[in-house]
Protein backbone atom coordinates (compact mmCIF):
# COMPACT_ATOMS: atom_id res chain seq x y z
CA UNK A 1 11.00 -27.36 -3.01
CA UNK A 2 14.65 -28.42 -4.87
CA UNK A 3 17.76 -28.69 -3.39
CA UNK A 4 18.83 -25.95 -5.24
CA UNK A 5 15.86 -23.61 -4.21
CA UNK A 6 16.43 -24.78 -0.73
CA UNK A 7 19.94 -23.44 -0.70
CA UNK A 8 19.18 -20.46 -2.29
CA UNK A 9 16.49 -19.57 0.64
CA UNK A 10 19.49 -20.90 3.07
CA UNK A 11 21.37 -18.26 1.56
CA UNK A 12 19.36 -15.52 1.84
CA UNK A 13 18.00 -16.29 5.26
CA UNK A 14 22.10 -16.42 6.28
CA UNK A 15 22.31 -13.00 4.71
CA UNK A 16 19.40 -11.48 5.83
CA UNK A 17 19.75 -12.78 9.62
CA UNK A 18 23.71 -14.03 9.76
CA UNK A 19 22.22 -16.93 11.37
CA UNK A 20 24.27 -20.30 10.69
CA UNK A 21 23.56 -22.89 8.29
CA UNK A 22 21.90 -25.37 10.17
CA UNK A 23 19.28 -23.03 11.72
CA UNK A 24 18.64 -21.47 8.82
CA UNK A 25 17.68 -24.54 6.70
CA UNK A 26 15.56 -25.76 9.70
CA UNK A 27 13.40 -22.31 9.67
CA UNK A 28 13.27 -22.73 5.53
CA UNK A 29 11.87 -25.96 5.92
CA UNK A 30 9.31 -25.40 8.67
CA UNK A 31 7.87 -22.32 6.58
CA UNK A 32 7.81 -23.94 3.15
CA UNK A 33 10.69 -21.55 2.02
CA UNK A 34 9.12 -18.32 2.98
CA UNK A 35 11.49 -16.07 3.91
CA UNK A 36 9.51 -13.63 6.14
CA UNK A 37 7.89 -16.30 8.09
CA UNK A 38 11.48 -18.26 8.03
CA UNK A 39 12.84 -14.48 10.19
CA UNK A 40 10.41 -14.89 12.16
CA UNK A 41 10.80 -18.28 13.27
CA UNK A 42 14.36 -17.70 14.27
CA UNK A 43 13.27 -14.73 15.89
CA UNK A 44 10.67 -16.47 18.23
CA UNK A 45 13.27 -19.16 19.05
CA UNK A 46 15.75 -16.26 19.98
CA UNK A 47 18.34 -17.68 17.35
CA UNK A 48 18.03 -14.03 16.12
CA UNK A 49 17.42 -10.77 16.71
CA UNK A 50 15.99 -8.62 13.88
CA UNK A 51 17.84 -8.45 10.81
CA UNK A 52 20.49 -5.85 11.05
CA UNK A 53 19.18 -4.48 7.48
CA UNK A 54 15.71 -4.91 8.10
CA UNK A 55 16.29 -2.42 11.94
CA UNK A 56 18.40 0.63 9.81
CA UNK A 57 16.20 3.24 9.13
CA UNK A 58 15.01 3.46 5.14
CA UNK A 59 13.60 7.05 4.46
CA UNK A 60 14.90 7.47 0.51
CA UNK A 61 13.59 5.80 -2.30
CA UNK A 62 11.03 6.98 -5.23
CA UNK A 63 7.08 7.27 -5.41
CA UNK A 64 5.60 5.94 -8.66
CA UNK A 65 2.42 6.22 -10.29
CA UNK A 66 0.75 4.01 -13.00
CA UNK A 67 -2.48 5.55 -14.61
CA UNK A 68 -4.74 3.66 -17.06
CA UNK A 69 -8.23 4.67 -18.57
CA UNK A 70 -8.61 7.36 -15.76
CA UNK A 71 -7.92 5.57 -12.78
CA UNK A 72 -4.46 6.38 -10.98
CA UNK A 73 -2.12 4.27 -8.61
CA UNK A 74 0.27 5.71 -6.40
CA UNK A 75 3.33 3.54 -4.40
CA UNK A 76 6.02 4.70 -2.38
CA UNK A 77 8.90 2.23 -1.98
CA UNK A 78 11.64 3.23 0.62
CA UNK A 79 15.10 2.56 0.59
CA UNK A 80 18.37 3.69 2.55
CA UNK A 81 20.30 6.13 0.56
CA UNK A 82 19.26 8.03 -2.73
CA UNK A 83 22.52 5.99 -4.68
CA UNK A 84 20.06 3.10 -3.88
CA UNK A 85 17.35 4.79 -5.23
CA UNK A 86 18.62 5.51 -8.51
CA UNK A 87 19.97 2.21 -8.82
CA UNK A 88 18.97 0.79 -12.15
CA UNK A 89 17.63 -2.73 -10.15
CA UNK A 90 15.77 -0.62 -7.56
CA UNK A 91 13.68 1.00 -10.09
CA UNK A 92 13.19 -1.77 -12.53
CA UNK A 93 11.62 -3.60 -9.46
CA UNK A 94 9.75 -0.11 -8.70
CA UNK A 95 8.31 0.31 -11.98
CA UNK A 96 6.60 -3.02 -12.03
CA UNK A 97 5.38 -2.77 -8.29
CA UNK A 98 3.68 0.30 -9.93
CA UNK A 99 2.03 -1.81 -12.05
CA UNK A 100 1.13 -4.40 -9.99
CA UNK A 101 -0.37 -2.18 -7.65
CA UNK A 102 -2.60 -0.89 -10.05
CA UNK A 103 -3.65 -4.25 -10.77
CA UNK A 104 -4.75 -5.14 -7.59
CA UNK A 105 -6.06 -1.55 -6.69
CA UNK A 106 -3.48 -0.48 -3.88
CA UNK A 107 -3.66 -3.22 -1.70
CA UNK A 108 -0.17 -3.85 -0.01
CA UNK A 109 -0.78 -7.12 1.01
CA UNK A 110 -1.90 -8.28 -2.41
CA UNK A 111 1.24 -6.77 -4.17
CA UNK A 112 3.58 -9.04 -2.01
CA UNK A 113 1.75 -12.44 -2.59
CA UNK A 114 1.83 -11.10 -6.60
CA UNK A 115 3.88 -12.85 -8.97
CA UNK A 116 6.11 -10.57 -10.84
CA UNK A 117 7.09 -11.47 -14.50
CA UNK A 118 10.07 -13.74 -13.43
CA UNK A 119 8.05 -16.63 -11.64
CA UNK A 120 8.50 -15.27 -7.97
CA UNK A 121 6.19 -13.10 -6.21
CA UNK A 122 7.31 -9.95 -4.73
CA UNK A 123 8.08 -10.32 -1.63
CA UNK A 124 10.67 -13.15 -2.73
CA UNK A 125 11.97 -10.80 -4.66
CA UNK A 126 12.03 -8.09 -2.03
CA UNK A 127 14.29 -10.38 -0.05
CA UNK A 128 16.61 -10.82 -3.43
CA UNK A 129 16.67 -7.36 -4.00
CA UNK A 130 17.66 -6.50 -0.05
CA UNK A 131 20.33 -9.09 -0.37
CA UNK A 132 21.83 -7.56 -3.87
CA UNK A 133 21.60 -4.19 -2.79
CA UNK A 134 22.78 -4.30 0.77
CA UNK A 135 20.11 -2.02 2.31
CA UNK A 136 17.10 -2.22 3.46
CA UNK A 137 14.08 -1.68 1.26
CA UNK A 138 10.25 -1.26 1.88
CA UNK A 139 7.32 -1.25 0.16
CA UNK A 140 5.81 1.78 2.26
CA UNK A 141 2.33 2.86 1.10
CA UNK A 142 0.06 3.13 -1.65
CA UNK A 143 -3.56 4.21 -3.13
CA UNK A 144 -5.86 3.50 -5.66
CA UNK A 145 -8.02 6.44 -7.11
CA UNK A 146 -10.87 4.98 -9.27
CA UNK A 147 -12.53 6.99 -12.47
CA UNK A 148 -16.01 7.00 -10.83
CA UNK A 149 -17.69 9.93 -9.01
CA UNK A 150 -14.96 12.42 -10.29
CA UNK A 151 -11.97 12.96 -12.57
CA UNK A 152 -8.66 12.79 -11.62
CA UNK A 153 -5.67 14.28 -11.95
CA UNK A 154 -1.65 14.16 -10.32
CA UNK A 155 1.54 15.90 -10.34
CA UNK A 156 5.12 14.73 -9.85
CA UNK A 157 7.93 16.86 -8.54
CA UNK A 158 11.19 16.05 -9.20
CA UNK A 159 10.55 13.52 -11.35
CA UNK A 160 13.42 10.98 -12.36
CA UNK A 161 11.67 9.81 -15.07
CA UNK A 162 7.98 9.35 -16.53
CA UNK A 163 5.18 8.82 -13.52
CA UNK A 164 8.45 8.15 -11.12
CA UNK A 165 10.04 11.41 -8.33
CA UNK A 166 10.41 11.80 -4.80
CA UNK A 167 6.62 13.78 -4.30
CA UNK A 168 3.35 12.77 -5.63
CA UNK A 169 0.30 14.22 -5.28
CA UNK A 170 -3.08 13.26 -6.63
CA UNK A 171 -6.44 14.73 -6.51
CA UNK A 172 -10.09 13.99 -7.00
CA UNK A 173 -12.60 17.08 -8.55
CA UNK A 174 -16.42 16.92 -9.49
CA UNK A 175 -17.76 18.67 -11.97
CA UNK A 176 -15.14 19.76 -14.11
CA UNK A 177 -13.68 18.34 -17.27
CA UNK A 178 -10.69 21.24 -16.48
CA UNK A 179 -7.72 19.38 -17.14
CA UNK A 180 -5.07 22.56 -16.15
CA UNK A 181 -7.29 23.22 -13.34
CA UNK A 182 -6.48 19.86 -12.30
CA UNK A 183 -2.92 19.70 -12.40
CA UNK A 184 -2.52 22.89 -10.72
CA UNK A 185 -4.41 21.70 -8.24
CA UNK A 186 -2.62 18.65 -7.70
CA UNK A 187 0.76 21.03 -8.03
CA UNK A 188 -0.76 23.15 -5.33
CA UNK A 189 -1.17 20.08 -2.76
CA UNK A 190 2.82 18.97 -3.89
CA UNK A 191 3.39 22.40 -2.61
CA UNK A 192 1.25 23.14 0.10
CA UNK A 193 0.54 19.90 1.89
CA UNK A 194 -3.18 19.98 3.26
CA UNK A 195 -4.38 17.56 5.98
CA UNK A 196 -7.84 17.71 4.71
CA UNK A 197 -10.36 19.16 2.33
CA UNK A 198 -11.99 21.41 4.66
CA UNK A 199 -12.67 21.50 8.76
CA UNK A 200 -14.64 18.57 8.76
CA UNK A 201 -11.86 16.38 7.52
CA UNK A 202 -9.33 17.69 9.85
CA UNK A 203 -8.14 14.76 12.31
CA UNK A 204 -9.67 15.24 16.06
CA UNK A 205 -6.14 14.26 16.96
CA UNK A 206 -4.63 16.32 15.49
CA UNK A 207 -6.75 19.41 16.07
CA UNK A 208 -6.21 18.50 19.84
CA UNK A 209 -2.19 17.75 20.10
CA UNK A 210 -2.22 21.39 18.35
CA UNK A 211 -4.31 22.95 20.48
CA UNK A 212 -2.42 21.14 23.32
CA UNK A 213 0.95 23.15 22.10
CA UNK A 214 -0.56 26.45 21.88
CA UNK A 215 -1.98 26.74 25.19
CA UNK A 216 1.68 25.74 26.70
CA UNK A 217 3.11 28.16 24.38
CA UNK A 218 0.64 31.27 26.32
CA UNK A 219 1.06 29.74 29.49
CA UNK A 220 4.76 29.97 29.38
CA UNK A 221 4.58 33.28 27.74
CA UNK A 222 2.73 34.19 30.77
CA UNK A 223 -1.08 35.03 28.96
CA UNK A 224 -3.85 33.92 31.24
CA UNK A 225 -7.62 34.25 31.29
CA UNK A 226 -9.64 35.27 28.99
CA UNK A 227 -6.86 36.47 26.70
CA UNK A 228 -4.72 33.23 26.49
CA UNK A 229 -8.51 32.08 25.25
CA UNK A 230 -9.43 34.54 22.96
CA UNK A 231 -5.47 33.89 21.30
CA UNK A 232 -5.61 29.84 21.50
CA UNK A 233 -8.94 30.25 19.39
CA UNK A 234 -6.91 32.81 16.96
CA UNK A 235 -3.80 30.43 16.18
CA UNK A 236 -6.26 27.32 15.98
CA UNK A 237 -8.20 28.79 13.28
CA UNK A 238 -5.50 29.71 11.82
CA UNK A 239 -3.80 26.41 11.91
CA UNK A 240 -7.59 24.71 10.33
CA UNK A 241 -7.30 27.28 7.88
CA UNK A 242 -3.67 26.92 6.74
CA UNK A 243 -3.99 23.01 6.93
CA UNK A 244 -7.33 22.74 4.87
CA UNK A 245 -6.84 22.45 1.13
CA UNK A 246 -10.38 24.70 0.32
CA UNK A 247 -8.59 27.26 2.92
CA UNK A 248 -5.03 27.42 1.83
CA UNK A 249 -4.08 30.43 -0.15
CA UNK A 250 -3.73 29.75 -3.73
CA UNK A 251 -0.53 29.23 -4.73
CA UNK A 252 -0.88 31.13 -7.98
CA UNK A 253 -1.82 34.22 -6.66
CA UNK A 254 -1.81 34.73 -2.92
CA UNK A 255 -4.90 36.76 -2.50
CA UNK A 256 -7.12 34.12 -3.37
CA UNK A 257 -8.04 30.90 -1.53
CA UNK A 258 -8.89 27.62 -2.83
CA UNK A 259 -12.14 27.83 -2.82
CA UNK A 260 -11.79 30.92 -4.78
CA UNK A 261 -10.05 29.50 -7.39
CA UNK A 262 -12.77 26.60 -7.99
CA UNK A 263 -15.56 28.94 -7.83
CA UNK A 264 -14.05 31.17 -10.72
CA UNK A 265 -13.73 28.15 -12.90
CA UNK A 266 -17.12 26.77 -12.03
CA UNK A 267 -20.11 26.21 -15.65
CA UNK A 268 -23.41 25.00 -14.18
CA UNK A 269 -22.33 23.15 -11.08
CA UNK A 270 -19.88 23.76 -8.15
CA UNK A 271 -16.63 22.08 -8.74
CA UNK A 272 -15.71 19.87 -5.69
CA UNK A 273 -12.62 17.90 -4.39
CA UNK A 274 -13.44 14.67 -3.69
CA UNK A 275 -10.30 13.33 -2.48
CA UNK A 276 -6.70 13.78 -2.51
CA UNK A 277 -3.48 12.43 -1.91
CA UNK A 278 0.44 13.55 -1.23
CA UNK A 279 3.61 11.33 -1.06
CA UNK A 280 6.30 12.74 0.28
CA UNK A 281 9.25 9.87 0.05
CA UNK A 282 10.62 9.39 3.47
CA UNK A 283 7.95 11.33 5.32
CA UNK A 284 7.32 10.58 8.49
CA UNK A 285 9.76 7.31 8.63
């Protein structure tokens, strides 16, 4: 590593940590320059606590899909505020993440040991970016949806540009070459956020916590017995059914279900949903 590449990293790690000089260009040299490994270093000595960008909480940003003979890629890459977001660095950088993840089939860890087109790999870059910008940034999630065993097919709402917006939704169908089936499909999921294809998909966990809520709803309400039972079952179903994709109610026409709609556009075999997939940027963080 240069001088000049050694202060550079010195810099950053100051930046990123406000850790002084000295320490910093002790942890840059006992990592090889890697700046993640260099944070934690200082952290484990108790030189510093975590960077006060990297602890704010980053719940903007954009989700961005690359797509390429059939096969679709989907990232979500977090930042602060939404000025960050359409900041013409932050999406540069997002756009060819995009690609990269595509390339290596939507593995996280891959993308940040990738080198971009400038010479340095992502995460170095990351760390640039973060240090530019002023806010933390994350690269969040992502999946790969290959072209065998089904065709697939994605929507993005509120799309900032081409295969970039703030909610992306893919999804998976056998047996039909139906491309506006297949967008409104993926629309539908944008809209109607399933958990899972059908009952057998749905999350024990999930199922349970749920469960867990009603009965302390009917308890409180002061139903008991064989009543509070025969109700808990009620809302449960009801919560399966509303949170199943081949359940949901169509959201074209409300008296018609899913599983409706796909039997309607059926030829010679049933059409069936592999596998699907919704970003929602900021979700959950």
């Amino acid at each position: 590593m240069s001088n000049k590449d050694l202060l550079n990293n010195v810099k950053k790690l100051r930046e990123l940590t406000g850790v002084g000089f000295k320490d910093c260009k002790n942890a840059i040299e006992e990592n090889n320059g890697d700046i993640e490994k260099s944070i934690e270093f200082l952290r484990k000595k108790g030189i510093a606590k975590a960077s006060k960008k990297m602890g704010r909480n980053a719940s903007e940003g954009l989700a961005l899909v690359y797509d390429k003979n059939e096969n679709v890629a989907v990232i979500e890459i977090n930042s602060e505020t939404d000025f960050v977001a359409k900041n013409k660095d932050f999406l540069n950088f997002g756009k060819e993440i995009s690609k990269i993840n595509y390339e290596v089939f939507g593995d996280i860890e891959k993308i940040k040991s990738f080198k971009m087109l400038d010479g340095n790999t992502v995460s170095e870059n990351l760390i640039s970016l973060i240090s530019k910008i002023g806010e933390k940034i994350t690269i969040r999630r992502s999946k790969f949806f290959d072209n065998k065993g089904g065709k697939n097919y994605f929507y993005i709402h509120a799309a900032v540009e081409k295969n970039v917006g703030k909610i992306v939704s893919i999804v998976k169908i056998l047996n039909s070459d139906n491309k506006e089936l297949g967008q409104k499909l993926a629309m539908h999921i944008a809209a109607s956020n399933p958990i899972a294809i059908d009952e057998t998909g749905m999350p024990k966990e999930v199922v349970e916590k749920e469960s867990e809520i009603i009965k302390a709803e009917l308890i409180n309400s002061g139903k008991k017995g064989e009543i509070a039972e025969k109700i808990s079952k009620g809302k449960i179903n009801k919560f399966i059914s509303d949170n199943t994709l081949l359940n949901q109610v169509w959201i074209m026409d409300p008296k018609k279900k899913v599983s409706d709609i796909l039997k309607e556009n059926k030829d010679d075999s049933e059409i069936k949903i592999i596998d699907f997939i919704r970003f929602k940027v900021g979700e959950g963080v």
